[in-house]
C-alpha atoms as a PDB file:
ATOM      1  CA  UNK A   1     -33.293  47.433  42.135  1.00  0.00           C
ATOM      2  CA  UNK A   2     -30.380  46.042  39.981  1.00  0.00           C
ATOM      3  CA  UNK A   3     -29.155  42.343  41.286  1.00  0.00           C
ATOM      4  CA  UNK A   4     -32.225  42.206  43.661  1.00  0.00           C
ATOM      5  CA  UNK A   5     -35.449  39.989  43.773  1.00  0.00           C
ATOM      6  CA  UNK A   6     -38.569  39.709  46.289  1.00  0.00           C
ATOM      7  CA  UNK A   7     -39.052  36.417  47.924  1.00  0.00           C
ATOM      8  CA  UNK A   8     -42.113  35.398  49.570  1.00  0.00           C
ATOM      9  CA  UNK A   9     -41.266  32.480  52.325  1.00  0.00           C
ATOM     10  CA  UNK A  10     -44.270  31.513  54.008  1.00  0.00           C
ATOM     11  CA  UNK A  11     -44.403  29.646  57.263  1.00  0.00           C
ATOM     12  CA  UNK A  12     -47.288  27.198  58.777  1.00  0.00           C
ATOM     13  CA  UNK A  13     -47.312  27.062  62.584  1.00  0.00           C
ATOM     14  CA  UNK A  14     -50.111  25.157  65.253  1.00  0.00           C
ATOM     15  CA  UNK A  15     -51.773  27.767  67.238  1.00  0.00           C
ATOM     16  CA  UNK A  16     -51.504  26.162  70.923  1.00  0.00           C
ATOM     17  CA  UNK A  17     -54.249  27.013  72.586  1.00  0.00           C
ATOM     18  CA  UNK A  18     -56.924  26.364  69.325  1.00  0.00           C
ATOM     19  CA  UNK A  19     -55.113  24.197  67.164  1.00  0.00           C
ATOM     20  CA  UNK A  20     -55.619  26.226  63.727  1.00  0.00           C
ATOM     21  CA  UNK A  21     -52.922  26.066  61.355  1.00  0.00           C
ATOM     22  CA  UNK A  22     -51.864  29.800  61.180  1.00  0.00           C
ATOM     23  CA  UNK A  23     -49.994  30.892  57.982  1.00  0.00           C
ATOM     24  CA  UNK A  24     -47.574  34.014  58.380  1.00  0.00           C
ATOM     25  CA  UNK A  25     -45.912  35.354  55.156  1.00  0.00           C
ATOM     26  CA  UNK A  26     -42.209  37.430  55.032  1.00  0.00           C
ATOM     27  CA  UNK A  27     -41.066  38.683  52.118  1.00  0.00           C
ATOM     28  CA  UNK A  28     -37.282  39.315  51.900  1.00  0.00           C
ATOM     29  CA  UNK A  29     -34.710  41.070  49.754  1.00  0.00           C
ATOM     30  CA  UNK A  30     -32.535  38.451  47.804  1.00  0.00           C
ATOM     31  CA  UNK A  31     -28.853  39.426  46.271  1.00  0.00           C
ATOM     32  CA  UNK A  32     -28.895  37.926  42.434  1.00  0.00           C
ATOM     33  CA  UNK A  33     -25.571  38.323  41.007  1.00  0.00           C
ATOM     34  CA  UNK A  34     -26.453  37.278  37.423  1.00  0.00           C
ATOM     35  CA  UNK A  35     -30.189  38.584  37.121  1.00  0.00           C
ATOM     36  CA  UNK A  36     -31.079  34.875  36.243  1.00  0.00           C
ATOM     37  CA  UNK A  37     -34.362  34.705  38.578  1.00  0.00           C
ATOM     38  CA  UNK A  38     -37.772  35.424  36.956  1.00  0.00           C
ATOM     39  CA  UNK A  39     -41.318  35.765  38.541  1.00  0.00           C
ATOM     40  CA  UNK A  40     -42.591  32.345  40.034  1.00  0.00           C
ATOM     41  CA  UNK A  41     -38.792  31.016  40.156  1.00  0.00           C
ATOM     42  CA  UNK A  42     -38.175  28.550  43.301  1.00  0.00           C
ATOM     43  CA  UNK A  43     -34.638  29.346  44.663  1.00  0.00           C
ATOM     44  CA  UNK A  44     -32.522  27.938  46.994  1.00  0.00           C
ATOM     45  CA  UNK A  45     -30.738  31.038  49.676  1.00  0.00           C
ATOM     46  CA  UNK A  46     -28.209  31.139  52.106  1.00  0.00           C
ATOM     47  CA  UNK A  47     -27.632  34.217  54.500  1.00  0.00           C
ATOM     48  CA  UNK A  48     -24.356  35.399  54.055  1.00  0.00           C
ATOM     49  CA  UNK A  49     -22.569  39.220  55.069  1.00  0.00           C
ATOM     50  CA  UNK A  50     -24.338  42.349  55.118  1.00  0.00           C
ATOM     51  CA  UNK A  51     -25.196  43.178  51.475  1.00  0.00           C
ATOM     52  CA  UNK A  52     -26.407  46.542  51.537  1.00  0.00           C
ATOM     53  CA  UNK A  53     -29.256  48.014  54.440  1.00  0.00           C
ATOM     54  CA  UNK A  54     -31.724  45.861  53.687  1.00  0.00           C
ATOM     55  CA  UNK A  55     -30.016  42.764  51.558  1.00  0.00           C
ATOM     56  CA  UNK A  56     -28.153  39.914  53.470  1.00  0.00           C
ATOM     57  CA  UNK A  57     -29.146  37.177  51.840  1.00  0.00           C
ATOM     58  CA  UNK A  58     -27.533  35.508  48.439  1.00  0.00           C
ATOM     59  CA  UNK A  59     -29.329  33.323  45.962  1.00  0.00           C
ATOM     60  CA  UNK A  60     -27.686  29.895  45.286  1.00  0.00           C
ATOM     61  CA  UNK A  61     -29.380  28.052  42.602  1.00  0.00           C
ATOM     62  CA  UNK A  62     -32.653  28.099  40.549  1.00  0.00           C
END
């Protein structure tokens, strides 16, 4: 995967009828045009036009 790095975004929501914080964890395909990202980076991404089947969204910054 040339250009491409695995993001983790994790949620928190209230479960409504028992009050538990629930965690729920997506990870997503991220376009990197300069292969600048590294494991553990935080990154800022925008969705933007249908990279390729699975990739639609483009990193910004670092």
């Amino acid at each position: 995967m040339n250009k491409t790095v695995v993001i983790l975004v994790e949620t928190r929501k209230t479960h409504p009828k028992f009050k538990k914080i629930v965690r729920r964890s997506v990870r997503l395909k991220v376009h990197d045009e300069k292969n600048e990202c590294v494991v553990g980076d935080k990154i800022l991404a925008i969705e933007t036009r249908p990279l390729s089947k699975e990739k639609d969204i483009d990193c910004i910054k670092l």
